[in-house]
C-alpha atoms as a PDB file:
ATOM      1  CA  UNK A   1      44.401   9.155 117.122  1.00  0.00           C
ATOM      2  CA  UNK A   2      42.354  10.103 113.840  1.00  0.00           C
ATOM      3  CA  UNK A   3      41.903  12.884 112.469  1.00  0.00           C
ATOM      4  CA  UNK A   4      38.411  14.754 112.027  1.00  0.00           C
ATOM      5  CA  UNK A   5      36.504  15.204 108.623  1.00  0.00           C
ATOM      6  CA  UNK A   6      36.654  18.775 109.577  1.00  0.00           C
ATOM      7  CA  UNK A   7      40.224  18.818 110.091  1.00  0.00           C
ATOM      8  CA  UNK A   8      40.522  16.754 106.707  1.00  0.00           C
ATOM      9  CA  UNK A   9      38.583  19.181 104.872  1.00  0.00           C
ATOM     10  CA  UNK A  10      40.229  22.320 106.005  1.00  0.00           C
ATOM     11  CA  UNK A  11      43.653  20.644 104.766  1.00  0.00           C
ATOM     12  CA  UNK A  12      42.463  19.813 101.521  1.00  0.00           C
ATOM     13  CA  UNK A  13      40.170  22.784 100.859  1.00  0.00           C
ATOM     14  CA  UNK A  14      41.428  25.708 102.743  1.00  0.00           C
ATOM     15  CA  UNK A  15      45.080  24.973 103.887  1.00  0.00           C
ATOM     16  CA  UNK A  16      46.968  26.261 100.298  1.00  0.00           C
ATOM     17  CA  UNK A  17      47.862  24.454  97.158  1.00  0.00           C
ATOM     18  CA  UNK A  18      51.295  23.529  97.337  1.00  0.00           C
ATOM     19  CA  UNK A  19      52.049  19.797  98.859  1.00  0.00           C
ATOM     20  CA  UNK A  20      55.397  18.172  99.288  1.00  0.00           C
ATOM     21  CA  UNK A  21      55.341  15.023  99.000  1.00  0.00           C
ATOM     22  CA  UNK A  22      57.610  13.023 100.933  1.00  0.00           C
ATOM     23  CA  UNK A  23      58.768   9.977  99.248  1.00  0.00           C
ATOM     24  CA  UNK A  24      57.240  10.754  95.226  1.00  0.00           C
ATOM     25  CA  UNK A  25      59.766   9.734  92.525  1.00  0.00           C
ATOM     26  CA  UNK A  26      58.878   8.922  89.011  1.00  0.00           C
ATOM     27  CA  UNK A  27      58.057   5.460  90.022  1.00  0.00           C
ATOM     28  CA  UNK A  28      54.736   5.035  88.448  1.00  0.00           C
ATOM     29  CA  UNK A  29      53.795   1.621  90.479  1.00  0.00           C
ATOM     30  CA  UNK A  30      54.352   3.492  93.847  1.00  0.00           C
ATOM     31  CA  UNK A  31      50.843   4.846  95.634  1.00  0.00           C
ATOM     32  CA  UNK A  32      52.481   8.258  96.035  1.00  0.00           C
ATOM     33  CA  UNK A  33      52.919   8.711  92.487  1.00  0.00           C
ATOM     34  CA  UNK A  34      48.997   8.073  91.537  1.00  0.00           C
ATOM     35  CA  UNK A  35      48.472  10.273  94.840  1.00  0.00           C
ATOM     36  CA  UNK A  36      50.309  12.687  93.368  1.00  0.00           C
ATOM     37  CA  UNK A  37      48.221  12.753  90.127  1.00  0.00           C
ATOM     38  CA  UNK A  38      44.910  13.134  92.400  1.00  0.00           C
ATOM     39  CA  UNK A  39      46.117  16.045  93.724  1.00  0.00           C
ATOM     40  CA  UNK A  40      47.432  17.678  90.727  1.00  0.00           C
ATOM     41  CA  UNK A  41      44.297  17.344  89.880  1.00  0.00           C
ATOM     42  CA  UNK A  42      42.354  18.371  92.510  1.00  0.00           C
ATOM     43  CA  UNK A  43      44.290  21.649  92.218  1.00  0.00           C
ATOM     44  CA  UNK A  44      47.221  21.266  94.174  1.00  0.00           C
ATOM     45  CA  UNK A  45      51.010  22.182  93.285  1.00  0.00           C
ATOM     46  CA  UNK A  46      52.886  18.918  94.012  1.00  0.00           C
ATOM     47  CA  UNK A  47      56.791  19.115  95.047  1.00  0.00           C
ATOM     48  CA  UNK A  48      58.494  15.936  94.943  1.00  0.00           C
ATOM     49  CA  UNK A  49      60.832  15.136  98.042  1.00  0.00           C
ATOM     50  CA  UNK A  50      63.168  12.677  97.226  1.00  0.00           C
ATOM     51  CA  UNK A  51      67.131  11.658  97.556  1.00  0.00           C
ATOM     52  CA  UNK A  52      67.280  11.136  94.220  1.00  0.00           C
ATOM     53  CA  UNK A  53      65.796  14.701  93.628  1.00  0.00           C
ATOM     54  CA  UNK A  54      64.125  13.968  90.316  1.00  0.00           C
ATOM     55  CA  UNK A  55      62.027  16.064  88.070  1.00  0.00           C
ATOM     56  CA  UNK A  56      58.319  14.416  88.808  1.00  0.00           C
ATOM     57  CA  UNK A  57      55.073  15.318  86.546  1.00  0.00           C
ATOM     58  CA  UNK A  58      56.603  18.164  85.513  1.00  0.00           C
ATOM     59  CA  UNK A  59      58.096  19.689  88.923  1.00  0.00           C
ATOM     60  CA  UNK A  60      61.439  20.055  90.125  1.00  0.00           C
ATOM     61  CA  UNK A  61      62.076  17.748  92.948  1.00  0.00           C
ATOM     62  CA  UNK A  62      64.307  17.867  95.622  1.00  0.00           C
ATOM     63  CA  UNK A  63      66.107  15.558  98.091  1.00  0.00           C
ATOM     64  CA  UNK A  64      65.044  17.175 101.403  1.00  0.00           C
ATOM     65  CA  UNK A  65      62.257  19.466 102.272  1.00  0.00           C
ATOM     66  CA  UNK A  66      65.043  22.341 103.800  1.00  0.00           C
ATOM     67  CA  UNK A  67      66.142  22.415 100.038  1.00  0.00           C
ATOM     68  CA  UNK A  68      63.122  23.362  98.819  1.00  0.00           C
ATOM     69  CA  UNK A  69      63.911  26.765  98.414  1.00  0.00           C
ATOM     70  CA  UNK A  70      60.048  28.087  98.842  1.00  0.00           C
ATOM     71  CA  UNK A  71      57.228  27.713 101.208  1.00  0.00           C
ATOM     72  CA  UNK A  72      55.172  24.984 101.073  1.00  0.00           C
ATOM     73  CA  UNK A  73      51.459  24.541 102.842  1.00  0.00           C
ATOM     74  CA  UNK A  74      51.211  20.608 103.020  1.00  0.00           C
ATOM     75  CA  UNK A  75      53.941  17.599 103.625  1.00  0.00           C
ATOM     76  CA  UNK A  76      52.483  14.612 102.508  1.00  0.00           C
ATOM     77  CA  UNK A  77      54.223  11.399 103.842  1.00  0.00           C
ATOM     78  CA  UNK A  78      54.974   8.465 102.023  1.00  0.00           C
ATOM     79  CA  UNK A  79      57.656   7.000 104.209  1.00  0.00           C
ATOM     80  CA  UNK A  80      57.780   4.110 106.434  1.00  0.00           C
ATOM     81  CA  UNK A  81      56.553   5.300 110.108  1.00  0.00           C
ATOM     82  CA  UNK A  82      59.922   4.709 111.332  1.00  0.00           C
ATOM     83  CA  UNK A  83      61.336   7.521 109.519  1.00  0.00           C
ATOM     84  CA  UNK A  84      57.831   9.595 109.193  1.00  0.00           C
ATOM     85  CA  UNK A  85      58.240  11.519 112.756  1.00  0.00           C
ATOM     86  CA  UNK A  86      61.599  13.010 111.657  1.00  0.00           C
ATOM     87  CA  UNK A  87      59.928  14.301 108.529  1.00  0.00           C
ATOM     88  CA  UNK A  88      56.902  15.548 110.643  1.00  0.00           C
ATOM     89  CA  UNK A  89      59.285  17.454 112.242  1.00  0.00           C
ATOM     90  CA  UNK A  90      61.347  18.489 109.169  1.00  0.00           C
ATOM     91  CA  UNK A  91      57.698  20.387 108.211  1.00  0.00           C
ATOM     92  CA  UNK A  92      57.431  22.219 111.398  1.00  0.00           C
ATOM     93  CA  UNK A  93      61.026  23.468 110.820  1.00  0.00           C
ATOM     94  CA  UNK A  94      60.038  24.481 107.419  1.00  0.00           C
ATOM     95  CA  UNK A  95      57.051  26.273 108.341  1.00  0.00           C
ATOM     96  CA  UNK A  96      54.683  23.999 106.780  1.00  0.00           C
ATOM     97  CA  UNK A  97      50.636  24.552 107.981  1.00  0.00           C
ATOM     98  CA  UNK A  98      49.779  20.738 108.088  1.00  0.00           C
ATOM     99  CA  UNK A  99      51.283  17.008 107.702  1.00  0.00           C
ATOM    100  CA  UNK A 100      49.915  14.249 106.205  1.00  0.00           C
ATOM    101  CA  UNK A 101      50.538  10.994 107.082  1.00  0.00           C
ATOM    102  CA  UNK A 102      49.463   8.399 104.292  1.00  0.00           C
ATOM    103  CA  UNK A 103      47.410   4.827 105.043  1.00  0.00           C
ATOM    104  CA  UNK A 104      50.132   2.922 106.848  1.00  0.00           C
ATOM    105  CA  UNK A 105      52.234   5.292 108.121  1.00  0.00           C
ATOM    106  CA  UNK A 106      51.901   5.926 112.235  1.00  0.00           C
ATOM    107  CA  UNK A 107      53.798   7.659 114.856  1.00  0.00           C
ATOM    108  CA  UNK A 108      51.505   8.632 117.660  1.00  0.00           C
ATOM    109  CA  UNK A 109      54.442  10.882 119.334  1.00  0.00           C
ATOM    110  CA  UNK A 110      55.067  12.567 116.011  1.00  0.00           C
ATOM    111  CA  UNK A 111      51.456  13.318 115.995  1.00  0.00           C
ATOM    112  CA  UNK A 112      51.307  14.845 119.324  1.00  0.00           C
ATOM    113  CA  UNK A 113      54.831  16.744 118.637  1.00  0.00           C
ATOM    114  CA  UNK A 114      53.543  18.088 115.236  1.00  0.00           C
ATOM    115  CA  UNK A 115      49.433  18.807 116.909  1.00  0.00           C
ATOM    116  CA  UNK A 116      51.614  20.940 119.672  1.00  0.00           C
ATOM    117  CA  UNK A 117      53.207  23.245 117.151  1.00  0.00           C
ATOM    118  CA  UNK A 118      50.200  23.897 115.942  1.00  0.00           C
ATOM    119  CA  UNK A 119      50.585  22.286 112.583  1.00  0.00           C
ATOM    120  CA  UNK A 120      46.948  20.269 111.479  1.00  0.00           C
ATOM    121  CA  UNK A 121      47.213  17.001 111.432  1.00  0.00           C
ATOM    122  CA  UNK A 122      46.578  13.975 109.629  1.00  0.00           C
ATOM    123  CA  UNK A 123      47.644  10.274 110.501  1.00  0.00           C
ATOM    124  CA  UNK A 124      46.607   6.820 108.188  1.00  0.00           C
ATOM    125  CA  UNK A 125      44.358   8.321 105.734  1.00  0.00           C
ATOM    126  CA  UNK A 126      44.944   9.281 101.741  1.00  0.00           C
ATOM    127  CA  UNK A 127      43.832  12.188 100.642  1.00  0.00           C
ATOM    128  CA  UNK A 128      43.060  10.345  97.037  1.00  0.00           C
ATOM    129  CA  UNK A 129      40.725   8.487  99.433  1.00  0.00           C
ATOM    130  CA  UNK A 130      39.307  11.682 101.149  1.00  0.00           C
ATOM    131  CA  UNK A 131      38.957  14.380  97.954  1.00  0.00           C
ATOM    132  CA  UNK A 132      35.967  12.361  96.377  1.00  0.00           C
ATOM    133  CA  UNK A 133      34.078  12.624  99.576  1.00  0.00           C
ATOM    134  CA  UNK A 134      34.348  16.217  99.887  1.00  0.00           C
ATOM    135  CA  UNK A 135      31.153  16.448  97.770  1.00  0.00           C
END
C-alpha cells in the first residue's frame, strides 16, 4: 500500500504545521534529526517524541505523544515497524489528522487501522524526499 501524491501533498501542504516526530533526539547522525531540519524549514513546528524527552532544535520534547500537552496535526515515525503500529495508534488516540511512516518503516495492518479512523496516511516515504517535489 502507497500512498498517493495527492494524499502526500495535502499532508505536507494543507494538513497544519505542527509534526511530532516519533523517535527525534539530538542525535545529529540519525535521519530523523536532518528530517527534522527539512521540515523546520519547510514551515513546520517540530515536537520531539522521545524517552529521553530532550529539548531538540529548540523545542521541548517529550517521552510519549499523550504527554504532549497540545494538539498536534502530523506524527512522523522514525521507529522500527515493529513498534510503529502502536504509535500509529498512539496518534489516533491523540487526535492527530495524519501519520507518517518514514522509508523503512511498514505495518500494513497499522495502515489499514489508522486509514479506518480516518487519519491520512503515509507508509515508506520521507517527507525530506517529497517537499522538493512539491514544486
Amino acid at each position: 500500500m502507497d500512498a498517493d501524491d495527492e494524499t502526500i501533498r495535502r499532508i505536507l501542504t494543507g494538513t497544519g504545521d505542527t509534526w511530532a516526530v516519533v523517535g527525534l533526539s539530538n542525535n545529529t547522525a540519525r535521519a530523523a534529526y536532518g528530517v527534522a531540519g527539512v521540515l523546520r524549514r519547510f514551515g513546520k513546528r517540530v515536537v520531539p517524541v522521545h524517552p529521553k524527552a530532550e529539548t531538540v532544535l529548540g523545542e521541548q520534547g517529550y517521552a510519549s505523544l499523550d504527554a504532549i500537552p497540545f494538539d498536534v496535526d502530523v506524527v512522523d515515525v522514525f521507529v522500527n515497524s515493529g513498534l510503529a503500529g502502536a504509535v500509529a495508534d498512539e496518534a489516533v488516540a491523540k487526535g492527530a489528522k495524519a501519520v507518517w511512516f518514514q522509508l523503512g518503516v511498514v505495518d500494513e495492518e497499522a495502515y489499514a487501522r489508522t486509514r479506518e479512523a480516518g487519519l491520512d496516511m503515509v507508509m515508506n516515504r520521507c517527507p525530506a524526499i517529497e517537499i522538493p517535489k512539491l514544486g
